[in-house]
PDB file of N, CA and C in Angstrom:
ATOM      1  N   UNK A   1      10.081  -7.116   5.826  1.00  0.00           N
ATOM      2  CA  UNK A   1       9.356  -8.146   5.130  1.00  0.00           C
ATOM      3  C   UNK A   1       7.886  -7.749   5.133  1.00  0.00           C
ATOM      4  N   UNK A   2       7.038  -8.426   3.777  1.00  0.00           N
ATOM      5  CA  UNK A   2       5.997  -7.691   3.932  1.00  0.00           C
ATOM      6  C   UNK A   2       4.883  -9.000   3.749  1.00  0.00           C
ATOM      7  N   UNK A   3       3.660  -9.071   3.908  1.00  0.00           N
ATOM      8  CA  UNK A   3       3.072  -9.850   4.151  1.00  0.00           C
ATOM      9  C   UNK A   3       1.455  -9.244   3.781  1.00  0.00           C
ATOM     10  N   UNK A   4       1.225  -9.028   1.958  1.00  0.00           N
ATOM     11  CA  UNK A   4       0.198  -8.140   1.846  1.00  0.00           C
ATOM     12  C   UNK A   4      -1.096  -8.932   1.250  1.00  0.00           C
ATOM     13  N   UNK A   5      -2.124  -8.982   2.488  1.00  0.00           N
ATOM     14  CA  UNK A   5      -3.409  -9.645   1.839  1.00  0.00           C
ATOM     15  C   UNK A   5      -2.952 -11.382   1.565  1.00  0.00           C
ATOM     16  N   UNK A   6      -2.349 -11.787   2.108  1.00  0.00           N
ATOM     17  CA  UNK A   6      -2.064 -13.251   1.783  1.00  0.00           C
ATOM     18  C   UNK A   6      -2.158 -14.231   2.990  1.00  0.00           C
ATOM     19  N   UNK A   7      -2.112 -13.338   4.258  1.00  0.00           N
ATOM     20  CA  UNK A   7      -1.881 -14.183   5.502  1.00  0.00           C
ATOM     21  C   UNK A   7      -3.486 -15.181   5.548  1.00  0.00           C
ATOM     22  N   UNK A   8      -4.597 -14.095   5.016  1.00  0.00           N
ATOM     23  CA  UNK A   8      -6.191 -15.166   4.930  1.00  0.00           C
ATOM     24  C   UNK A   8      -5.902 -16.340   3.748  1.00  0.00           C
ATOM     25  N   UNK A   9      -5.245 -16.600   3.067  1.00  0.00           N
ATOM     26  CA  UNK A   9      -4.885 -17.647   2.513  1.00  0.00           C
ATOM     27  C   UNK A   9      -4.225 -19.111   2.754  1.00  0.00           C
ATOM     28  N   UNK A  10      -3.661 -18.629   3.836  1.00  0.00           N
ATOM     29  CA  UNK A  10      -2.543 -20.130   4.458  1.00  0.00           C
ATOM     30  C   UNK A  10      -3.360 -20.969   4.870  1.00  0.00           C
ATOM     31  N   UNK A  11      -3.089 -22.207   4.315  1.00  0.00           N
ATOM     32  CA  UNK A  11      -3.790 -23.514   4.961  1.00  0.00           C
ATOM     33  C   UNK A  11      -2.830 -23.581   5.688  1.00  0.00           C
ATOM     34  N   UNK A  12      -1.720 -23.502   6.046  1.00  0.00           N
ATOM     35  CA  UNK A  12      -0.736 -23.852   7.202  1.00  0.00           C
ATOM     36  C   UNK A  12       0.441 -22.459   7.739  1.00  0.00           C
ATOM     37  N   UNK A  13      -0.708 -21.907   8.281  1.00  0.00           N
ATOM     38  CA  UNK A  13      -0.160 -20.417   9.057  1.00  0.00           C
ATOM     39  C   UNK A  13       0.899 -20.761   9.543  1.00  0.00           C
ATOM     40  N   UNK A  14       0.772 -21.693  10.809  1.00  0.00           N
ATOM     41  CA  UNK A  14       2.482 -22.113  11.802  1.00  0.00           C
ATOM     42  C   UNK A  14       3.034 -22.342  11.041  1.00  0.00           C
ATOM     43  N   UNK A  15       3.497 -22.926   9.554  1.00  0.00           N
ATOM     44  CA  UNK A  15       4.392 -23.824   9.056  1.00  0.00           C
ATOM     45  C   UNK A  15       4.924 -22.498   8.282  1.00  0.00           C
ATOM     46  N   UNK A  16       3.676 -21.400   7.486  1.00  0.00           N
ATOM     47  CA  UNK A  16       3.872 -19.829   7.153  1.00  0.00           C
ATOM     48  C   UNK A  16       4.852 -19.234   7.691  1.00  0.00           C
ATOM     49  N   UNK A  17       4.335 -18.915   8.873  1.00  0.00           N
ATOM     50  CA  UNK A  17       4.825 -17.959  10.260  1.00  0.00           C
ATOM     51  C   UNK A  17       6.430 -18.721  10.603  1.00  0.00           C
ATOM     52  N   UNK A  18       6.670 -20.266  10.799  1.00  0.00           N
ATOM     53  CA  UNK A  18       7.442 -20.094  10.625  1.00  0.00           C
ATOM     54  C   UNK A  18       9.032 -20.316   9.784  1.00  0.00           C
ATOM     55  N   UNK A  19       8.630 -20.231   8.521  1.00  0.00           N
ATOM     56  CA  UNK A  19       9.073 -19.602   7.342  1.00  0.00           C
ATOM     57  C   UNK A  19       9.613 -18.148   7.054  1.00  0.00           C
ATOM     58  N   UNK A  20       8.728 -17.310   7.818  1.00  0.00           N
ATOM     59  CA  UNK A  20       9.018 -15.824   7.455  1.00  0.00           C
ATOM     60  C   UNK A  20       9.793 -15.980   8.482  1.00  0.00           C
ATOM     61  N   UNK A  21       9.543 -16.126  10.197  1.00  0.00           N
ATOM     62  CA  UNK A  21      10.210 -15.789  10.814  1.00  0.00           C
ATOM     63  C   UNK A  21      11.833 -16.106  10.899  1.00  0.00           C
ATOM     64  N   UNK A  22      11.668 -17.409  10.201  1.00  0.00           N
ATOM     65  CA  UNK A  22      13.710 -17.604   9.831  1.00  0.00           C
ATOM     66  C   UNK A  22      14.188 -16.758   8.898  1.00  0.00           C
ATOM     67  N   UNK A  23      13.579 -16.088   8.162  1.00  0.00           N
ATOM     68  CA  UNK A  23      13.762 -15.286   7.111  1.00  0.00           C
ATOM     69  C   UNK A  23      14.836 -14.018   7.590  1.00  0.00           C
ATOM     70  N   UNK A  24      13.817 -13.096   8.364  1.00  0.00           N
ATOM     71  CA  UNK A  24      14.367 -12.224   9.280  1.00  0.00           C
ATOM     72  C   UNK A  24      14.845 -11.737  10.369  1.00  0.00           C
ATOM     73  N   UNK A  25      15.733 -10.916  10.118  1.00  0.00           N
ATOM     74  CA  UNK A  25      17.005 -11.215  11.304  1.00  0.00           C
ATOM     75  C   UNK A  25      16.381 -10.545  12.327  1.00  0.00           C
ATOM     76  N   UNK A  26      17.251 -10.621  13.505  1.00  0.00           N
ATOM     77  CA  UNK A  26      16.608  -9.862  14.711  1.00  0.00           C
ATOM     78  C   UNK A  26      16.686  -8.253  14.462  1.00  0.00           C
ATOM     79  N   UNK A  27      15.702  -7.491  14.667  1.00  0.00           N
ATOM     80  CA  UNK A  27      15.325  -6.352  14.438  1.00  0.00           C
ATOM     81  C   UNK A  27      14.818  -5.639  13.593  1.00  0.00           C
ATOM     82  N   UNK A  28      14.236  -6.728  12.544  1.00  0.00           N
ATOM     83  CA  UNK A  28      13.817  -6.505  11.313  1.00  0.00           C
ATOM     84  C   UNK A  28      12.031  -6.188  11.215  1.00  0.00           C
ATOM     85  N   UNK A  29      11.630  -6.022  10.729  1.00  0.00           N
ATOM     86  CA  UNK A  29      10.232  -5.284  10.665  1.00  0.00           C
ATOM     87  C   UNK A  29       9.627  -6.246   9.703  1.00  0.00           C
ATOM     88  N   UNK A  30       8.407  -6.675  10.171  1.00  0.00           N
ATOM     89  CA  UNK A  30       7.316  -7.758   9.602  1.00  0.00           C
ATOM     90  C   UNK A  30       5.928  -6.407   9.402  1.00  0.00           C
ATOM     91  N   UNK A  31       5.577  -6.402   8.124  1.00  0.00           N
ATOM     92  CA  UNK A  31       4.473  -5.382   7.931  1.00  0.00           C
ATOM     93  C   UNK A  31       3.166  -6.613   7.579  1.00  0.00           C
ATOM     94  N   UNK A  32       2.163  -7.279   7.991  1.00  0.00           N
ATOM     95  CA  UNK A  32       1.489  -7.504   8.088  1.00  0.00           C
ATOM     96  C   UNK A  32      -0.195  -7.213   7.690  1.00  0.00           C
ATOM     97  N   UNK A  33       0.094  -6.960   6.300  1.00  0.00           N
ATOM     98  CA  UNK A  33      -1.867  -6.901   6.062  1.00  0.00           C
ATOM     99  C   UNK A  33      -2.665  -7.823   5.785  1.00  0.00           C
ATOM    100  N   UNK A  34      -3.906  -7.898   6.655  1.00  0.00           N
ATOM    101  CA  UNK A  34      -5.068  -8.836   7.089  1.00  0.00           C
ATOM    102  C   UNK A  34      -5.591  -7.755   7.769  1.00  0.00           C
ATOM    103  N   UNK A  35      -7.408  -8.235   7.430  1.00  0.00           N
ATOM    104  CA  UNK A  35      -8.453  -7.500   7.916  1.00  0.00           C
ATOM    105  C   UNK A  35      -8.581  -8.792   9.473  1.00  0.00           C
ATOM    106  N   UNK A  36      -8.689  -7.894  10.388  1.00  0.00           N
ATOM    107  CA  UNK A  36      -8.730  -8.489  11.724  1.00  0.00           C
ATOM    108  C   UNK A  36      -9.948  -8.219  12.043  1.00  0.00           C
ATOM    109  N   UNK A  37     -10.459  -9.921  12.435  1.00  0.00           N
ATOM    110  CA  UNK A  37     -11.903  -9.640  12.899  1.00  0.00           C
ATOM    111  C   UNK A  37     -11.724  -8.997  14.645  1.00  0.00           C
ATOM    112  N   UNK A  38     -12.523  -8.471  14.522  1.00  0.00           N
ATOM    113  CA  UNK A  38     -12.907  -7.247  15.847  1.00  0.00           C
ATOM    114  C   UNK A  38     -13.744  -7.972  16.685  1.00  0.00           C
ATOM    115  N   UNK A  39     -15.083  -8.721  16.100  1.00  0.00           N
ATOM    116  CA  UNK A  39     -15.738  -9.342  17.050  1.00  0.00           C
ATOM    117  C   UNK A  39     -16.486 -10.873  16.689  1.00  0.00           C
ATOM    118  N   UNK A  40     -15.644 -11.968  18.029  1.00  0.00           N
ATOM    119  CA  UNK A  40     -16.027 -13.342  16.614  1.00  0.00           C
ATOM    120  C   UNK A  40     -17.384 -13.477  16.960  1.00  0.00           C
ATOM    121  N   UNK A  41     -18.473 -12.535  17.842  1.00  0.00           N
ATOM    122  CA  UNK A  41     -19.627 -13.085  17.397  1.00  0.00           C
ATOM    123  C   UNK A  41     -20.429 -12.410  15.934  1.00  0.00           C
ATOM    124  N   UNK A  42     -19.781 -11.799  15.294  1.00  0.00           N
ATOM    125  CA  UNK A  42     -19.588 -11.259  13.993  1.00  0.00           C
ATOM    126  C   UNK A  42     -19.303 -12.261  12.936  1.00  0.00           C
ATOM    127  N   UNK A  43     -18.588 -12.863  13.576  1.00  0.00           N
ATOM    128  CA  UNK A  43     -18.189 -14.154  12.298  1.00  0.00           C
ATOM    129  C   UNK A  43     -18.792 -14.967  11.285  1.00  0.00           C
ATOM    130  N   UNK A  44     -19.859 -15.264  11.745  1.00  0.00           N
ATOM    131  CA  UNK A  44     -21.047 -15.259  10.344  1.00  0.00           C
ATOM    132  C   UNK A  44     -21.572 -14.406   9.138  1.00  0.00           C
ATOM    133  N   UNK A  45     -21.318 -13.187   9.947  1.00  0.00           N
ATOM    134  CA  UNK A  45     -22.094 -12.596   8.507  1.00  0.00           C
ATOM    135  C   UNK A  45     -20.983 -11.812   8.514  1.00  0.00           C
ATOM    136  N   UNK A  46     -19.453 -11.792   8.184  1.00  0.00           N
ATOM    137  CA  UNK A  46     -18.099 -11.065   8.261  1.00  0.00           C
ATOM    138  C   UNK A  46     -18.381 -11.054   6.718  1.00  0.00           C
ATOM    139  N   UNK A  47     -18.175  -9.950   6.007  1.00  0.00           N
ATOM    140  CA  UNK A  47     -17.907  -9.978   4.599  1.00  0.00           C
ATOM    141  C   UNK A  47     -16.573 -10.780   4.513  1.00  0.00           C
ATOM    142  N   UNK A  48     -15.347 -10.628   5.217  1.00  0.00           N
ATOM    143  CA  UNK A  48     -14.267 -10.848   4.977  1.00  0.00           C
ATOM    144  C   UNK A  48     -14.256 -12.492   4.387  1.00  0.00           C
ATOM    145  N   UNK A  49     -15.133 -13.221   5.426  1.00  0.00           N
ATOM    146  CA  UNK A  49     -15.211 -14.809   5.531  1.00  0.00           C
ATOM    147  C   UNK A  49     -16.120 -15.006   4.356  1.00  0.00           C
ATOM    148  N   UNK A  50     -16.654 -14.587   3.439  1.00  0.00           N
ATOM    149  CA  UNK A  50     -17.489 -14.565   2.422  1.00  0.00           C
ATOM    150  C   UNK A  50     -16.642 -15.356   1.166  1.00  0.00           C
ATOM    151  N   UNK A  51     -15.413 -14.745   1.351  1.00  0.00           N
ATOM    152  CA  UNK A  51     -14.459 -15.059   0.054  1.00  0.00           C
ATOM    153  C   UNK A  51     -13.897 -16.524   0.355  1.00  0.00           C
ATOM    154  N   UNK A  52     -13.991 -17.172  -0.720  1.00  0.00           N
ATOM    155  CA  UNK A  52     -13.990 -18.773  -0.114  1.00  0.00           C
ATOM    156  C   UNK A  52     -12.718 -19.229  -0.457  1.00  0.00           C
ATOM    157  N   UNK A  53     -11.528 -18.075  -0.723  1.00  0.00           N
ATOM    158  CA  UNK A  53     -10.572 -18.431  -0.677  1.00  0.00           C
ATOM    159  C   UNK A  53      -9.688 -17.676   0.869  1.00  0.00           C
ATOM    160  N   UNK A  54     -10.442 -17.540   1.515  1.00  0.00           N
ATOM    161  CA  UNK A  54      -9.805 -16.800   2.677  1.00  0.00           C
ATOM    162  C   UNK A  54     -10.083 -18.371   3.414  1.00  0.00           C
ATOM    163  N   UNK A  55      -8.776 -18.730   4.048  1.00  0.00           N
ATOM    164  CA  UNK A  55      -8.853 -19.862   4.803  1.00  0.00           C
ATOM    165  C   UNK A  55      -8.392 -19.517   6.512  1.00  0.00           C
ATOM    166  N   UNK A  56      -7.536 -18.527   7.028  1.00  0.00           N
ATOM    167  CA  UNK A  56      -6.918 -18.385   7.978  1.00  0.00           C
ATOM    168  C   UNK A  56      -7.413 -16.999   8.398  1.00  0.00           C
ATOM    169  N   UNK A  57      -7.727 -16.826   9.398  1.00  0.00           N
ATOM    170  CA  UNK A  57      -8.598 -15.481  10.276  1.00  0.00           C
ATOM    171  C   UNK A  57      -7.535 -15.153  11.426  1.00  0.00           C
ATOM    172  N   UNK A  58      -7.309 -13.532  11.861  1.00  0.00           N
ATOM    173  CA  UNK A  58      -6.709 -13.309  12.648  1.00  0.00           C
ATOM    174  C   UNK A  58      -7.446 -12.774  13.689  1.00  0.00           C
ATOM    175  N   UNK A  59      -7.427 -12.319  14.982  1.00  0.00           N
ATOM    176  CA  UNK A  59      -7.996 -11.437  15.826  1.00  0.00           C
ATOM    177  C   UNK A  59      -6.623 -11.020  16.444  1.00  0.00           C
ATOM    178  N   UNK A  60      -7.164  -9.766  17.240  1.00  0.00           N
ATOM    179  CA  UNK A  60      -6.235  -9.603  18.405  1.00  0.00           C
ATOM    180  C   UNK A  60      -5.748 -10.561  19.213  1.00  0.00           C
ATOM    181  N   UNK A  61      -6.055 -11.063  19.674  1.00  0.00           N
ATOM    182  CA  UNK A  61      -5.554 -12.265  20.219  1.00  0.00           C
ATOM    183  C   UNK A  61      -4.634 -13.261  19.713  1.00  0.00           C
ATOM    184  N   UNK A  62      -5.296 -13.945  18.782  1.00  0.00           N
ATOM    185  CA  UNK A  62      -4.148 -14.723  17.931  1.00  0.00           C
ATOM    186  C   UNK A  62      -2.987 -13.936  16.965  1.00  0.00           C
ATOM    187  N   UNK A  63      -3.088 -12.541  16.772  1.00  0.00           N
ATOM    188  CA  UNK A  63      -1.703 -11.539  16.698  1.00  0.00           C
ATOM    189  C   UNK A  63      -1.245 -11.724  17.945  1.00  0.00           C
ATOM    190  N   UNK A  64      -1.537 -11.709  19.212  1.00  0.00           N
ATOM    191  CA  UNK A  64      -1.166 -11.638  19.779  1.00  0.00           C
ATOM    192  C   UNK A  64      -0.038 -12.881  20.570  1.00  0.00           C
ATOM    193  N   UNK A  65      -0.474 -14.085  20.458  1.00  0.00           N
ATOM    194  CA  UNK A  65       0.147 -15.285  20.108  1.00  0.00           C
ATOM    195  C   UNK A  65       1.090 -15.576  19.313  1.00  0.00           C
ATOM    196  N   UNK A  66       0.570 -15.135  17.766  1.00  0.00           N
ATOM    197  CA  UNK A  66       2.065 -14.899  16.804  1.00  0.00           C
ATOM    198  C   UNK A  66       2.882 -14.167  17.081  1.00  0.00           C
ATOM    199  N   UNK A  67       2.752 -12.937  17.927  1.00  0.00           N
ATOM    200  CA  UNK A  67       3.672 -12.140  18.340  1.00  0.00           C
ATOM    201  C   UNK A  67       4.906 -13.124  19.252  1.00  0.00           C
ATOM    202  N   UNK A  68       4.276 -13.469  20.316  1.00  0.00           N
ATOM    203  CA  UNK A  68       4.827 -14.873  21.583  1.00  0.00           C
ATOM    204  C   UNK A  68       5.562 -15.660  20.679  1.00  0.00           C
ATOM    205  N   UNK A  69       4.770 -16.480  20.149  1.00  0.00           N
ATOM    206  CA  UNK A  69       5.254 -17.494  19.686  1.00  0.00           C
ATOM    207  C   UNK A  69       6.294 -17.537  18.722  1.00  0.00           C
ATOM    208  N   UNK A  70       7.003 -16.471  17.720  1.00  0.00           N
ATOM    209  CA  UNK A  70       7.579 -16.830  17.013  1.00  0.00           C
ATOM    210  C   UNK A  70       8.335 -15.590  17.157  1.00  0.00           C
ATOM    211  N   UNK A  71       8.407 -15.191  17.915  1.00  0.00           N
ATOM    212  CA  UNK A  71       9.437 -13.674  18.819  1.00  0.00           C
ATOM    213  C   UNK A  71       9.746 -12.401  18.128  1.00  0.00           C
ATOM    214  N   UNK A  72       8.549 -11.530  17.818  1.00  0.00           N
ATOM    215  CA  UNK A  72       8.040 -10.731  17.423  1.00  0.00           C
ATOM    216  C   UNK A  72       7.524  -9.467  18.704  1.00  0.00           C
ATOM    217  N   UNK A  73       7.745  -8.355  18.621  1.00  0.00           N
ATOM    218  CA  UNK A  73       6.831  -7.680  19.087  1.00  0.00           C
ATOM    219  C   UNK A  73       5.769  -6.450  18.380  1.00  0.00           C
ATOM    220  N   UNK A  74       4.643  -6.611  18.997  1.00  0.00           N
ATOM    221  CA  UNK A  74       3.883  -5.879  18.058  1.00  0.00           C
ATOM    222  C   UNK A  74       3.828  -4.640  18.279  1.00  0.00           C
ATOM    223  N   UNK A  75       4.121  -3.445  17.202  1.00  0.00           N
ATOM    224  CA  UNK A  75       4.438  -1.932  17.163  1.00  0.00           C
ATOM    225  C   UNK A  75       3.238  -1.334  17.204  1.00  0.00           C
ATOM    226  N   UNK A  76       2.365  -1.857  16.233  1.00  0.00           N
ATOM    227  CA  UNK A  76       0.916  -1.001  16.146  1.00  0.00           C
ATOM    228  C   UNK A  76       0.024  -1.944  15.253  1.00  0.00           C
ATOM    229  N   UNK A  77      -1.406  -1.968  15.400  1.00  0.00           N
ATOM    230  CA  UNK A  77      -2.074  -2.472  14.501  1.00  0.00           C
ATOM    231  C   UNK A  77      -3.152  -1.662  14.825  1.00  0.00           C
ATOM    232  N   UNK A  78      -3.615  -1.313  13.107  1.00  0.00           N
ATOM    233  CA  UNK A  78      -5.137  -0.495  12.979  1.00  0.00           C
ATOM    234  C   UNK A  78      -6.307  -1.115  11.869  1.00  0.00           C
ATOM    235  N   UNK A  79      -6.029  -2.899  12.629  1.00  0.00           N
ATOM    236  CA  UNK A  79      -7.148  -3.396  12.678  1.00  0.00           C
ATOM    237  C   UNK A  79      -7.473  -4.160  10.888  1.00  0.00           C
ATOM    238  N   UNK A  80      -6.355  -3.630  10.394  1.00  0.00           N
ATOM    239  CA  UNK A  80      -5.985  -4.198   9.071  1.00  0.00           C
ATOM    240  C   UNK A  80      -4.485  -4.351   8.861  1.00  0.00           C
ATOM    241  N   UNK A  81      -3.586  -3.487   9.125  1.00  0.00           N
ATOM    242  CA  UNK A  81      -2.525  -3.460   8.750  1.00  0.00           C
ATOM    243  C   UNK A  81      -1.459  -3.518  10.310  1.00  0.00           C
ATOM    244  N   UNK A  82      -0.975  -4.241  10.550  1.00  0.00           N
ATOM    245  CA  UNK A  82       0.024  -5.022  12.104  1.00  0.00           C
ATOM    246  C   UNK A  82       1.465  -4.511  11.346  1.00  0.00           C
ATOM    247  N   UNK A  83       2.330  -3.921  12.563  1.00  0.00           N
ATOM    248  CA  UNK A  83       3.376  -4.172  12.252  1.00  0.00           C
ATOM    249  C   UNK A  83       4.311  -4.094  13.544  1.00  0.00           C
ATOM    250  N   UNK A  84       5.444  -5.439  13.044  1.00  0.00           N
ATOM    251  CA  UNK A  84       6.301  -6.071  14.175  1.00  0.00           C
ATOM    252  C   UNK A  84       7.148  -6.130  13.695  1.00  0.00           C
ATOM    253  N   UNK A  85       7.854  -6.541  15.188  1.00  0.00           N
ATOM    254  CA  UNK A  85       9.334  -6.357  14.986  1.00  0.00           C
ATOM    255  C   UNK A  85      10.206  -7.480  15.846  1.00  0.00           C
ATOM    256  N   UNK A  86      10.766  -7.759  14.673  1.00  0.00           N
ATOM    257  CA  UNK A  86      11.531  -9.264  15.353  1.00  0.00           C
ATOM    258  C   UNK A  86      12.437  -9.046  16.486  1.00  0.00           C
ATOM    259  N   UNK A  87      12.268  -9.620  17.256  1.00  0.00           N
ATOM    260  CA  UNK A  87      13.221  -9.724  18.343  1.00  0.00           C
ATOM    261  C   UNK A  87      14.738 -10.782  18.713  1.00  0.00           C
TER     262      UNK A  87
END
């Protein structure tokens, strides 16, 4: 399943997240593109947050939560592009 440039859009990520995650079966691969902010004292002047249709922000951390929370593990992320794998 793929998930390209749309995840900064969700007004309702959990309700998103879990949508996809009933989707796919256990062992299935979630490819994930979003620009991940790196540092939130950056968050003001983020080009990313500029676009006023970007509503939902990720960091490491909160990948890291979606990973937990909706039983995923994460394979690799390079900070734009995450990819997991359902468990």
């Amino acid at each position: 399943m793929t998930c390209t440039e749309a995840f900064e859009h969700f007004y309702e990520p959990a309700l998103e997240m879990t949508k996809m995650s009933s989707l796919l079966k256990s062992g299935g691969y979630f490819f994930l593109m979003t620009e991940l902010l790196k540092n939130k004292e950056d968050f003001c002047s983020w080009w990313y947050r500029m676009d006023n249709t970007h509503v939902c922000f990720l960091n490491e951390t909160s990948l890291d939560f979606l990973c937990a929370h909706w039983g995923f593990q994460l394979l690799s992320c390079d900070g734009r592009l995450s990819v997991l794998k359902k468990l």
